[in-house]
PDB file of N, CA and C in Angstrom:
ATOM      1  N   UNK A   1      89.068 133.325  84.102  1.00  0.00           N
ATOM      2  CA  UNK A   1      88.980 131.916  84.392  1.00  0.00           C
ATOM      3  C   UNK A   1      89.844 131.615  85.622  1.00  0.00           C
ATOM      4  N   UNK A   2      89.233 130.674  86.875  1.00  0.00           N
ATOM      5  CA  UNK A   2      89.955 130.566  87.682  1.00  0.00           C
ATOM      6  C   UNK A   2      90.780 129.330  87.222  1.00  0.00           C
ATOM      7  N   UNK A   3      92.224 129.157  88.025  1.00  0.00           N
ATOM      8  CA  UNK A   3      93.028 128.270  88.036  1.00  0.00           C
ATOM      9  C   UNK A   3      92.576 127.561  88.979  1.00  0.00           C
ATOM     10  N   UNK A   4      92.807 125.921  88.838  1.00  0.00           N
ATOM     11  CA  UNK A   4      92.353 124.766  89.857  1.00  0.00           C
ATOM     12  C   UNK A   4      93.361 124.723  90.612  1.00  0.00           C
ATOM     13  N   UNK A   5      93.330 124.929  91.956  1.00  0.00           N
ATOM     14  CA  UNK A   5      94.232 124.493  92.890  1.00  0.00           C
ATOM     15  C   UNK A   5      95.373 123.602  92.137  1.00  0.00           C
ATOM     16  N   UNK A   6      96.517 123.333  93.030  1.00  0.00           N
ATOM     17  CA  UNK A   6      97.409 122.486  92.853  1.00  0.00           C
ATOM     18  C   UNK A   6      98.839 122.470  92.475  1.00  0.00           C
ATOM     19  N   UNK A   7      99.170 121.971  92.662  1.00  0.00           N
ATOM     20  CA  UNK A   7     101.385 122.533  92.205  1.00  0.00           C
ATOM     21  C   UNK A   7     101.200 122.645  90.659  1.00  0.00           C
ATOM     22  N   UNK A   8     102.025 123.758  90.832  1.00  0.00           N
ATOM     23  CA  UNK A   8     102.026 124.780  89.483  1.00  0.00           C
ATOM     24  C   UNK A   8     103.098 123.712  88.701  1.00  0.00           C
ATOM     25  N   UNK A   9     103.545 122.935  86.947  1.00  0.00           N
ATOM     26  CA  UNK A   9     103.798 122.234  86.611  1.00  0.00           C
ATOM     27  C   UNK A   9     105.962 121.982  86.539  1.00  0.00           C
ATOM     28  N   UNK A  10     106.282 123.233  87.102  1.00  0.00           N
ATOM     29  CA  UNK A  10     107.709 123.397  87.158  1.00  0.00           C
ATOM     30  C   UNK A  10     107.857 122.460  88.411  1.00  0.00           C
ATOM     31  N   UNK A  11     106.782 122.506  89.708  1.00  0.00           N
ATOM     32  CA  UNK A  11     107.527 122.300  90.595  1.00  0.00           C
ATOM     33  C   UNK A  11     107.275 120.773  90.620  1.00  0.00           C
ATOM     34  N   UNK A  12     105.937 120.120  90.158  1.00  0.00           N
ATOM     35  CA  UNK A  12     105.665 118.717  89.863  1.00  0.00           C
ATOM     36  C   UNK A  12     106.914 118.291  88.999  1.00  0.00           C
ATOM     37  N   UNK A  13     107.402 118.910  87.817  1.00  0.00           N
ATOM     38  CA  UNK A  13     108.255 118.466  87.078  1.00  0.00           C
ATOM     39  C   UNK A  13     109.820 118.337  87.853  1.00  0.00           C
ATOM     40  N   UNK A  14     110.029 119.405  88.787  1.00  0.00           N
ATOM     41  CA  UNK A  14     111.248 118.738  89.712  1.00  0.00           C
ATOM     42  C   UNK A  14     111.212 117.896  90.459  1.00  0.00           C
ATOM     43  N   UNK A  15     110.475 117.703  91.286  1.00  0.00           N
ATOM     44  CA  UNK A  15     109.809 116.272  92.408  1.00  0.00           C
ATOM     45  C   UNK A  15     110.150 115.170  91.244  1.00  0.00           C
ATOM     46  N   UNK A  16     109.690 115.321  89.741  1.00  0.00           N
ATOM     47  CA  UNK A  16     109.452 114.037  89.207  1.00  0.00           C
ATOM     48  C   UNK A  16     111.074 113.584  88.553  1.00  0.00           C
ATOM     49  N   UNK A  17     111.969 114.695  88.354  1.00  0.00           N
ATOM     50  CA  UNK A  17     113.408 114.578  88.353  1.00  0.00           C
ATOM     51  C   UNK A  17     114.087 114.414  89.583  1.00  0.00           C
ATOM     52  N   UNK A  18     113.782 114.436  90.353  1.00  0.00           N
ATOM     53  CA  UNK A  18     114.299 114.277  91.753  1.00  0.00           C
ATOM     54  C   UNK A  18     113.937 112.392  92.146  1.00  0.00           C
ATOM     55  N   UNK A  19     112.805 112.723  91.610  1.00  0.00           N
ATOM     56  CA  UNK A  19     112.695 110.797  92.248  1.00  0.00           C
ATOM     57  C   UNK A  19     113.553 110.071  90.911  1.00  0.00           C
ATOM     58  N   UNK A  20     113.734 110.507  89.826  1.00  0.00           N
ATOM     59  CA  UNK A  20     114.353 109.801  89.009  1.00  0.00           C
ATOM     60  C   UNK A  20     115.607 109.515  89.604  1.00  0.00           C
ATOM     61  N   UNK A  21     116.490 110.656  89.243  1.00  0.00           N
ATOM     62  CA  UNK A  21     117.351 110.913  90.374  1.00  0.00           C
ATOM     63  C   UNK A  21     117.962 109.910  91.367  1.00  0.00           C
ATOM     64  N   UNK A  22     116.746 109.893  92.162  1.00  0.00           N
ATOM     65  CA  UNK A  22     117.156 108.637  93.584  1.00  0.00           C
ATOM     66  C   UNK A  22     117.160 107.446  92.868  1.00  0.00           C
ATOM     67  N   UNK A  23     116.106 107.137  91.790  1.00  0.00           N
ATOM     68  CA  UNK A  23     116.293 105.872  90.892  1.00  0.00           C
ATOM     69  C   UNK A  23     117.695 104.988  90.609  1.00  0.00           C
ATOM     70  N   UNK A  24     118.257 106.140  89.663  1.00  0.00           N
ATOM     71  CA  UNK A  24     119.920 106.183  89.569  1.00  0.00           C
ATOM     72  C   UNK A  24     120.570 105.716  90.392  1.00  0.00           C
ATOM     73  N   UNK A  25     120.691 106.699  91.636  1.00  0.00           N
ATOM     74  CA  UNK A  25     121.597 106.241  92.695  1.00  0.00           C
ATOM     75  C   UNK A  25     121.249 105.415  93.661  1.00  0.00           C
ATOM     76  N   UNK A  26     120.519 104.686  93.599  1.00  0.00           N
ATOM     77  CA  UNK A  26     119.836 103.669  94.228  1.00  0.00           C
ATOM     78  C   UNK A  26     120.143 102.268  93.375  1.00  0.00           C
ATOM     79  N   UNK A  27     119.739 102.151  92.111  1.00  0.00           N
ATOM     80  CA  UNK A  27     120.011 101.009  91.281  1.00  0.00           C
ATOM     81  C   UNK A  27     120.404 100.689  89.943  1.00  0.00           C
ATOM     82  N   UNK A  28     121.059 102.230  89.682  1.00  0.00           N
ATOM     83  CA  UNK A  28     121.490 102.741  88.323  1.00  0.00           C
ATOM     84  C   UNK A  28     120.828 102.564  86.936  1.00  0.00           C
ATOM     85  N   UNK A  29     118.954 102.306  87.056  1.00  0.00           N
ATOM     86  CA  UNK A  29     118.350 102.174  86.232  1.00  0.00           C
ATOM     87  C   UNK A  29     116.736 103.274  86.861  1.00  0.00           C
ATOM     88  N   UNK A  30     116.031 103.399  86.024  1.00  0.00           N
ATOM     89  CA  UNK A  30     114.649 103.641  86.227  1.00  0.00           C
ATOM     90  C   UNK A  30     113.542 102.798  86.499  1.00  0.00           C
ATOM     91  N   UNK A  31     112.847 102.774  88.053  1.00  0.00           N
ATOM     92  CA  UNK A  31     111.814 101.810  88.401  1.00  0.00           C
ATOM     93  C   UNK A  31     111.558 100.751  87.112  1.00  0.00           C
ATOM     94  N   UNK A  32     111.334 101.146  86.161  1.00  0.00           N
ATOM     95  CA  UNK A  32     109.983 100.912  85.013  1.00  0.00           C
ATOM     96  C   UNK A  32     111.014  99.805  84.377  1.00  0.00           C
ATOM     97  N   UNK A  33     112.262  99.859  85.093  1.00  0.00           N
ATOM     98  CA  UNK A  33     113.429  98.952  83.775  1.00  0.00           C
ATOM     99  C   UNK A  33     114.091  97.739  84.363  1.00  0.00           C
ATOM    100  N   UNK A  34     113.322  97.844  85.852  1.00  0.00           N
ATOM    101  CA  UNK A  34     113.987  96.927  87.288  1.00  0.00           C
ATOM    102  C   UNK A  34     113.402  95.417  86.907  1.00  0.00           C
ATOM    103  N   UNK A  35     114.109  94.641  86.747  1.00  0.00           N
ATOM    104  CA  UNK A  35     113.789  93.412  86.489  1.00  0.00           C
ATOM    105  C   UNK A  35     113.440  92.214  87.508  1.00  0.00           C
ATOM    106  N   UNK A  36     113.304  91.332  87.647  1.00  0.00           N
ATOM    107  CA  UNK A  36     112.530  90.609  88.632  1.00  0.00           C
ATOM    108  C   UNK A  36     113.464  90.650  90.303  1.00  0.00           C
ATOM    109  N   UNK A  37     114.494  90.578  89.952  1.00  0.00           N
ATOM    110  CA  UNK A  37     115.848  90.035  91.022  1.00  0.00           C
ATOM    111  C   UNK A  37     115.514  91.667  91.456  1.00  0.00           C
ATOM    112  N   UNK A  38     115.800  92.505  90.505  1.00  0.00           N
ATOM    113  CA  UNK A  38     116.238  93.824  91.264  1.00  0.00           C
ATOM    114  C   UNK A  38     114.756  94.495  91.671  1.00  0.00           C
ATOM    115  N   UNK A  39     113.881  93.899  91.330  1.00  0.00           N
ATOM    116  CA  UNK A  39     112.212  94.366  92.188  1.00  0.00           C
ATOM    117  C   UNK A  39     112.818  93.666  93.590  1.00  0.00           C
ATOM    118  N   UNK A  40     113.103  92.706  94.038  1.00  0.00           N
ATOM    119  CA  UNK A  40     113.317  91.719  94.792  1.00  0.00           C
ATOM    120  C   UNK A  40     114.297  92.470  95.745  1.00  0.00           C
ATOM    121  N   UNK A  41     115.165  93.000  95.082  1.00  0.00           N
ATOM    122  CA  UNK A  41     116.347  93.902  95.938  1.00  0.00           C
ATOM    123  C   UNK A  41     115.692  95.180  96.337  1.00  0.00           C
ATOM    124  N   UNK A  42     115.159  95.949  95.594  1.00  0.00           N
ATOM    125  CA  UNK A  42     114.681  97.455  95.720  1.00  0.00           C
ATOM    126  C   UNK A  42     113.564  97.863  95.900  1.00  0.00           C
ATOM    127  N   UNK A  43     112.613  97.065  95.806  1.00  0.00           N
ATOM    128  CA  UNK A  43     111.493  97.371  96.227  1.00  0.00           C
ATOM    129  C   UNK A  43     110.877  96.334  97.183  1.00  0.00           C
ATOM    130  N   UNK A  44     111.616  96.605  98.408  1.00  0.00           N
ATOM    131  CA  UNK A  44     110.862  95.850  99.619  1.00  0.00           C
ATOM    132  C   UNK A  44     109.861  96.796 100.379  1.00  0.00           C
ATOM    133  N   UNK A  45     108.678  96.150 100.436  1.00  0.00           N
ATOM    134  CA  UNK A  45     107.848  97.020 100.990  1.00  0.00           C
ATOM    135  C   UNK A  45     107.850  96.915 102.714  1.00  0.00           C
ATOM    136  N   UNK A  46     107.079  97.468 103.272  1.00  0.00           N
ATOM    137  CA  UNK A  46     107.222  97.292 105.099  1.00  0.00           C
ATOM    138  C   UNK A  46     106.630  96.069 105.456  1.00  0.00           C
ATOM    139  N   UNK A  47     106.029  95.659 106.605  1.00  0.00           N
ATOM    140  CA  UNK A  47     104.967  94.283 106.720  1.00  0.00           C
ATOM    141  C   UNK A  47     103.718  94.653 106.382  1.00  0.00           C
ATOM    142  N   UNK A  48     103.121  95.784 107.020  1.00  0.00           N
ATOM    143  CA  UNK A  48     101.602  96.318 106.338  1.00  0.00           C
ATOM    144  C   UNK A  48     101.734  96.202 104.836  1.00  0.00           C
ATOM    145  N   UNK A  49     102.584  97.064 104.217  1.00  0.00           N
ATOM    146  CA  UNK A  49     102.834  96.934 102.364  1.00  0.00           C
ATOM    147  C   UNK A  49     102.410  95.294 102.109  1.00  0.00           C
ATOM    148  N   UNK A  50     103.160  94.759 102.493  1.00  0.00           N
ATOM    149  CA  UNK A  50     103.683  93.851 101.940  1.00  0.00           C
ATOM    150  C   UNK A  50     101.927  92.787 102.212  1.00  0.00           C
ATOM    151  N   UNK A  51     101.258  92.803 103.544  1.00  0.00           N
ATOM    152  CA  UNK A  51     100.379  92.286 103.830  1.00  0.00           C
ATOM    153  C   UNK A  51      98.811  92.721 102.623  1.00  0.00           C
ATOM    154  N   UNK A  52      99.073  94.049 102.586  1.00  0.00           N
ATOM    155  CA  UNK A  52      98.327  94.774 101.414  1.00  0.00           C
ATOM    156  C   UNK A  52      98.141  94.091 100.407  1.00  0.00           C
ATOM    157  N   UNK A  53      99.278  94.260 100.090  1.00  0.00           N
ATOM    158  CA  UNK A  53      99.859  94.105  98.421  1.00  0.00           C
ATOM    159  C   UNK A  53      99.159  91.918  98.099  1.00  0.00           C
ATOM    160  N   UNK A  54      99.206  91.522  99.238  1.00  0.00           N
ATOM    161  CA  UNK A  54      99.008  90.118  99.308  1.00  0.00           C
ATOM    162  C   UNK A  54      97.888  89.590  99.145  1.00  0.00           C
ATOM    163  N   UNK A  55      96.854  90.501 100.313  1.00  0.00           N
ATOM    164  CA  UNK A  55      95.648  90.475 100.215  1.00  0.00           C
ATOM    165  C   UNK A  55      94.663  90.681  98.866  1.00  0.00           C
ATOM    166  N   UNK A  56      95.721  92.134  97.992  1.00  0.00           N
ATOM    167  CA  UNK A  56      95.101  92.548  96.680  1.00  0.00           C
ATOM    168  C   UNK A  56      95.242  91.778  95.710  1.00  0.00           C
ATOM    169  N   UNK A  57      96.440  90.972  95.834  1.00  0.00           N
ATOM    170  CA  UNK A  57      96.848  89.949  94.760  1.00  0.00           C
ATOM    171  C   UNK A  57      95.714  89.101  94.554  1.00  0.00           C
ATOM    172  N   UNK A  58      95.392  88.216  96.199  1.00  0.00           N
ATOM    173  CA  UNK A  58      94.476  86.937  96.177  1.00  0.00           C
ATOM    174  C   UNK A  58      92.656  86.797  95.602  1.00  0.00           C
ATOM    175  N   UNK A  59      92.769  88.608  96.538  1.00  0.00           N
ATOM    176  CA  UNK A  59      91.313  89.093  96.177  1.00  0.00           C
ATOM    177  C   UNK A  59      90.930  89.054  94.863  1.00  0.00           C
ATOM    178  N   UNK A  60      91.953  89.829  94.074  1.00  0.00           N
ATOM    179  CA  UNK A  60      91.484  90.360  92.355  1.00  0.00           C
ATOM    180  C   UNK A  60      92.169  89.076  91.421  1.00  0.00           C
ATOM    181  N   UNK A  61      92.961  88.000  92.090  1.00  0.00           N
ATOM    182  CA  UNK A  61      93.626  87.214  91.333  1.00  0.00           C
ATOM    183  C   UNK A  61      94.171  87.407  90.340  1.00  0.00           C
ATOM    184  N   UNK A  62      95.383  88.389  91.127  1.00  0.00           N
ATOM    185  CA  UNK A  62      96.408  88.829  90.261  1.00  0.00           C
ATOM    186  C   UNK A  62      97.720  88.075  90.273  1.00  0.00           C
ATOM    187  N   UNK A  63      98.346  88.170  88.925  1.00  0.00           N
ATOM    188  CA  UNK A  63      99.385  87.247  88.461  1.00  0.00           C
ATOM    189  C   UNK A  63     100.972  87.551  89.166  1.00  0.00           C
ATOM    190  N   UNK A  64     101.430  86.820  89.434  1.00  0.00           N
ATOM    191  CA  UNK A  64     103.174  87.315  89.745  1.00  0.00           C
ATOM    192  C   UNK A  64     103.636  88.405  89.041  1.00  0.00           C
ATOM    193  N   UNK A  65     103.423  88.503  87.799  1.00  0.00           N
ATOM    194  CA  UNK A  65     104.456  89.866  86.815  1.00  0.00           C
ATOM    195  C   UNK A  65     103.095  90.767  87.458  1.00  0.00           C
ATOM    196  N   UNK A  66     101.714  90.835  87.919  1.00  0.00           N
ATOM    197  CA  UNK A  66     100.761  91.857  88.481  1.00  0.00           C
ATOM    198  C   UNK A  66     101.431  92.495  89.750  1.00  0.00           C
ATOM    199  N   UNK A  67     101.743  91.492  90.178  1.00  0.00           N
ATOM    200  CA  UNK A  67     102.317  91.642  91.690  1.00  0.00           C
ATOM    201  C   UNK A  67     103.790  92.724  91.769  1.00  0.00           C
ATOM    202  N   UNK A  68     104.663  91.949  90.922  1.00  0.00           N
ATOM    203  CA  UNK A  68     105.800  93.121  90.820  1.00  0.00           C
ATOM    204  C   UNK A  68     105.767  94.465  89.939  1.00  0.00           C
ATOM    205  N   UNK A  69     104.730  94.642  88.905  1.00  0.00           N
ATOM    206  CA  UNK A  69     104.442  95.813  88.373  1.00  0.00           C
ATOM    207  C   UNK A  69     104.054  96.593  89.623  1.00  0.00           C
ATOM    208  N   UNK A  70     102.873  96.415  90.437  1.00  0.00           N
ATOM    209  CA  UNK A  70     102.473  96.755  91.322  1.00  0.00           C
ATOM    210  C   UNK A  70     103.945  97.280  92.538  1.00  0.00           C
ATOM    211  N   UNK A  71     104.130  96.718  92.895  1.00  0.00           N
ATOM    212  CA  UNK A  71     105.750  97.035  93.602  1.00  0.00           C
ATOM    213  C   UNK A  71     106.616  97.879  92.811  1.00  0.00           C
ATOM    214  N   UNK A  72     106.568  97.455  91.723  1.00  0.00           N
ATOM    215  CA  UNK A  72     107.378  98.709  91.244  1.00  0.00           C
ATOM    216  C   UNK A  72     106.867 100.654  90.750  1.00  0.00           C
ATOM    217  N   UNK A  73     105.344 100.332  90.999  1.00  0.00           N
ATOM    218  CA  UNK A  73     104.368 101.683  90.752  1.00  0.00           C
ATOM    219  C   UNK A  73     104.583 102.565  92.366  1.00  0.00           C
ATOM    220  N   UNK A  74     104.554 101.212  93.176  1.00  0.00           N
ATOM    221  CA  UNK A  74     104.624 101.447  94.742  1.00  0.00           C
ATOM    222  C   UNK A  74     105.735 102.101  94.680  1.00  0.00           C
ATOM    223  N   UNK A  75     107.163 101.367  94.434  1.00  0.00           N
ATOM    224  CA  UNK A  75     108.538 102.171  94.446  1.00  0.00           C
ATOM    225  C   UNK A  75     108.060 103.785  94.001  1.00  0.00           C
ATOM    226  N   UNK A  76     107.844 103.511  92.749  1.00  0.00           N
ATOM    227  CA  UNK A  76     108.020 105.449  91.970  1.00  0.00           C
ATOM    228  C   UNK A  76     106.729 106.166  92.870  1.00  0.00           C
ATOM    229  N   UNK A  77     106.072 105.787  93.476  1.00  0.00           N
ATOM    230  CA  UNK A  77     105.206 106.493  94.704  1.00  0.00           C
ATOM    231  C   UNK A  77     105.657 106.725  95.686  1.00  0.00           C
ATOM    232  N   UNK A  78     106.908 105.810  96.327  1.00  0.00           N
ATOM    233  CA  UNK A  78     107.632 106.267  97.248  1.00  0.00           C
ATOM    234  C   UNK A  78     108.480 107.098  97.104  1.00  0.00           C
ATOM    235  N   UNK A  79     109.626 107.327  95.856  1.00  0.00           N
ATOM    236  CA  UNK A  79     110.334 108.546  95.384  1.00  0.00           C
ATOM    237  C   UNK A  79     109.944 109.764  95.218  1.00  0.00           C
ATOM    238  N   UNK A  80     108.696 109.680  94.789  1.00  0.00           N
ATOM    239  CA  UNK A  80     108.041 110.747  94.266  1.00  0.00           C
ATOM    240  C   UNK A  80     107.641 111.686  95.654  1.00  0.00           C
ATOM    241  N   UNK A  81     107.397 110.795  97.014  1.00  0.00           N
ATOM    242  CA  UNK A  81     107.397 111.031  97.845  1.00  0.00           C
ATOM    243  C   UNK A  81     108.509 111.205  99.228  1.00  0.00           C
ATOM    244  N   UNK A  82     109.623 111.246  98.325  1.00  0.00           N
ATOM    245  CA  UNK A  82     110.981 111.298  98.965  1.00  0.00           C
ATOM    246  C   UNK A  82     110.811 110.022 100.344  1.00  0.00           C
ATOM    247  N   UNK A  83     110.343 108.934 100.363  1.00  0.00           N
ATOM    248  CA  UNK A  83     110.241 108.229 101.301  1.00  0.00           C
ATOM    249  C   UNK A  83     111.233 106.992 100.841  1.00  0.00           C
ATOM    250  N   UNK A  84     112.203 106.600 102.209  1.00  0.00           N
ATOM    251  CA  UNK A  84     113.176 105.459 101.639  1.00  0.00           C
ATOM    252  C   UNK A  84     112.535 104.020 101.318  1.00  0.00           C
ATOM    253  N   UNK A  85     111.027 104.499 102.054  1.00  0.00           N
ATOM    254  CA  UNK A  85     110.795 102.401 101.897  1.00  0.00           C
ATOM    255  C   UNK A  85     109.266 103.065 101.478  1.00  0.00           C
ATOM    256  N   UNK A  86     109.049 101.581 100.657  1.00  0.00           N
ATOM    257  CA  UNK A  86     107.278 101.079 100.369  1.00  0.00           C
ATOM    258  C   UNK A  86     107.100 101.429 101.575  1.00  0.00           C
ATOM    259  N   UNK A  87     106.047 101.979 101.279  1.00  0.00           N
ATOM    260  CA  UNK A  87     104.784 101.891 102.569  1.00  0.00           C
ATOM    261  C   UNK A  87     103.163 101.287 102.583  1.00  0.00           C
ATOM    262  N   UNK A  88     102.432 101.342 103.122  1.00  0.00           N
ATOM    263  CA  UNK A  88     101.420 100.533 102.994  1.00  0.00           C
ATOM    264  C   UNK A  88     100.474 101.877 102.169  1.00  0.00           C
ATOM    265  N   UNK A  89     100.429 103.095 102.405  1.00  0.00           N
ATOM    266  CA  UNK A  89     100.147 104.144 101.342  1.00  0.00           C
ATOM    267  C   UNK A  89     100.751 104.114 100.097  1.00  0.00           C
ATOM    268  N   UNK A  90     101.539 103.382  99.851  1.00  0.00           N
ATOM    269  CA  UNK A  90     102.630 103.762  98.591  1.00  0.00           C
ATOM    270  C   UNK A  90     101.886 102.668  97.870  1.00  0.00           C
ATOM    271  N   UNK A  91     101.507 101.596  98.463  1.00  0.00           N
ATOM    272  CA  UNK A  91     101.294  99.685  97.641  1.00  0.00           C
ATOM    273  C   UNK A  91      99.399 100.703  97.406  1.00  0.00           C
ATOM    274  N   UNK A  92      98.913 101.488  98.181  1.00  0.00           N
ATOM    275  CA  UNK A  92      97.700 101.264  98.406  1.00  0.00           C
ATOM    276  C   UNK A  92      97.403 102.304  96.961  1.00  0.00           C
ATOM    277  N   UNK A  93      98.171 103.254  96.994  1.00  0.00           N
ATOM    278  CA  UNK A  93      97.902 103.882  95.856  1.00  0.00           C
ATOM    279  C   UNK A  93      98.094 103.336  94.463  1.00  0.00           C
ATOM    280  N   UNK A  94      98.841 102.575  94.432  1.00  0.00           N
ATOM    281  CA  UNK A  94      99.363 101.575  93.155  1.00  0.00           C
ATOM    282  C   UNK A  94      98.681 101.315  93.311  1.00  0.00           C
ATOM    283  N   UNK A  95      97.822  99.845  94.677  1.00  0.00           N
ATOM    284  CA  UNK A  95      96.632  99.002  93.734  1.00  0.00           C
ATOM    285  C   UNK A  95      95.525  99.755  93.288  1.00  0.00           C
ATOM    286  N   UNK A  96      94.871 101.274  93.841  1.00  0.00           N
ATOM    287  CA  UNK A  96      94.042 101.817  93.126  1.00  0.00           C
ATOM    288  C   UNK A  96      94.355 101.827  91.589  1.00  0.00           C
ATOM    289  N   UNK A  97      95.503 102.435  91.280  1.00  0.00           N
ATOM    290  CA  UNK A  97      95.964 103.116  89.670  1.00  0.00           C
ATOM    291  C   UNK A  97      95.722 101.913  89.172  1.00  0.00           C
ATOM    292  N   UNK A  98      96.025 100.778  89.202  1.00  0.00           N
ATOM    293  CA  UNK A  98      96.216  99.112  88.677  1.00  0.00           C
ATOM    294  C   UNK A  98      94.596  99.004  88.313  1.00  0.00           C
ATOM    295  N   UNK A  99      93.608  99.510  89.404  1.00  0.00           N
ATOM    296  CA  UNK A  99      92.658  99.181  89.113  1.00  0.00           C
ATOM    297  C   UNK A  99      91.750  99.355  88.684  1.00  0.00           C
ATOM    298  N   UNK A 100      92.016 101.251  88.344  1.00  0.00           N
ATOM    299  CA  UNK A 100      91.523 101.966  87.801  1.00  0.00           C
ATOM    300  C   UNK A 100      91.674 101.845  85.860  1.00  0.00           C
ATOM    301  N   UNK A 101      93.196 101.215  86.113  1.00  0.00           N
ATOM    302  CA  UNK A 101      93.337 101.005  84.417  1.00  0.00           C
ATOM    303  C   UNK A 101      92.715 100.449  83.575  1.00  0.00           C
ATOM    304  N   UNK A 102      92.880  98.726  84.931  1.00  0.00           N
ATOM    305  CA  UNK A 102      91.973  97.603  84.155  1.00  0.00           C
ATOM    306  C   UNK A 102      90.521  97.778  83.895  1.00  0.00           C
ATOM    307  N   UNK A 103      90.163  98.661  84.583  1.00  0.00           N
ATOM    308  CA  UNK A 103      88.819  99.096  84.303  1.00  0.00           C
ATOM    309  C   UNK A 103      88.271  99.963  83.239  1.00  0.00           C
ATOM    310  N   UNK A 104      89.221 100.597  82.719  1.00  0.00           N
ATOM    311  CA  UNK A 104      89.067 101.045  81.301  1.00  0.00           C
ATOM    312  C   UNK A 104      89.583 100.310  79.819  1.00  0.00           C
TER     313      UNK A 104
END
């Protein structure tokens, strides 16, 4: 049986301790636990992000707590990607996952 391409699960599993990691020393909690003020502090996205993220809100008429879940999926996409800021890839992949959920 062939194996499917792709990072073998040790090394996904360090990347995914490593962005925790920056979590910590960044805001001494985990994305998933960041509350409205500290979305507000830590997850600023760039102007593209941020223009994204605005557009997706109005389009799908998504709610404020939609909006900062979303920012905060963006954050753990940016760690995960060792990158210091949202990016407009980071918001873009969140609103897929967001939209892929609601759809099931």
């Amino acid at each position: 049986m062939k194996q499917a391409d792709g990072e073998v699960s040790a090394t996904i599993n360090a990347r995914v301790e490593q962005a925790f990691e920056r979590q910590i020393a960044r805001q001494g909690k985990a994305n998933n636990q960041l509350s409205t003020t500290d979305i507000d502090t830590h997850c600023q996205p760039d102007s593209a992000a941020e223009q994204l993220l605005r557009n997706a809100m109005t389009k799908l008429n998504w709610s404020a707590r939609a909006y900062h879940r979303v920012l905060k999926l963006a954050r753990t996409i940016a760690d995960l990607a060792e990158a210091p800021h949202i990016s407009k890839a980071h918001v873009a992949e969140a609103i897929q996952y967001r939209r892929a959920l609601r759809e099931h």
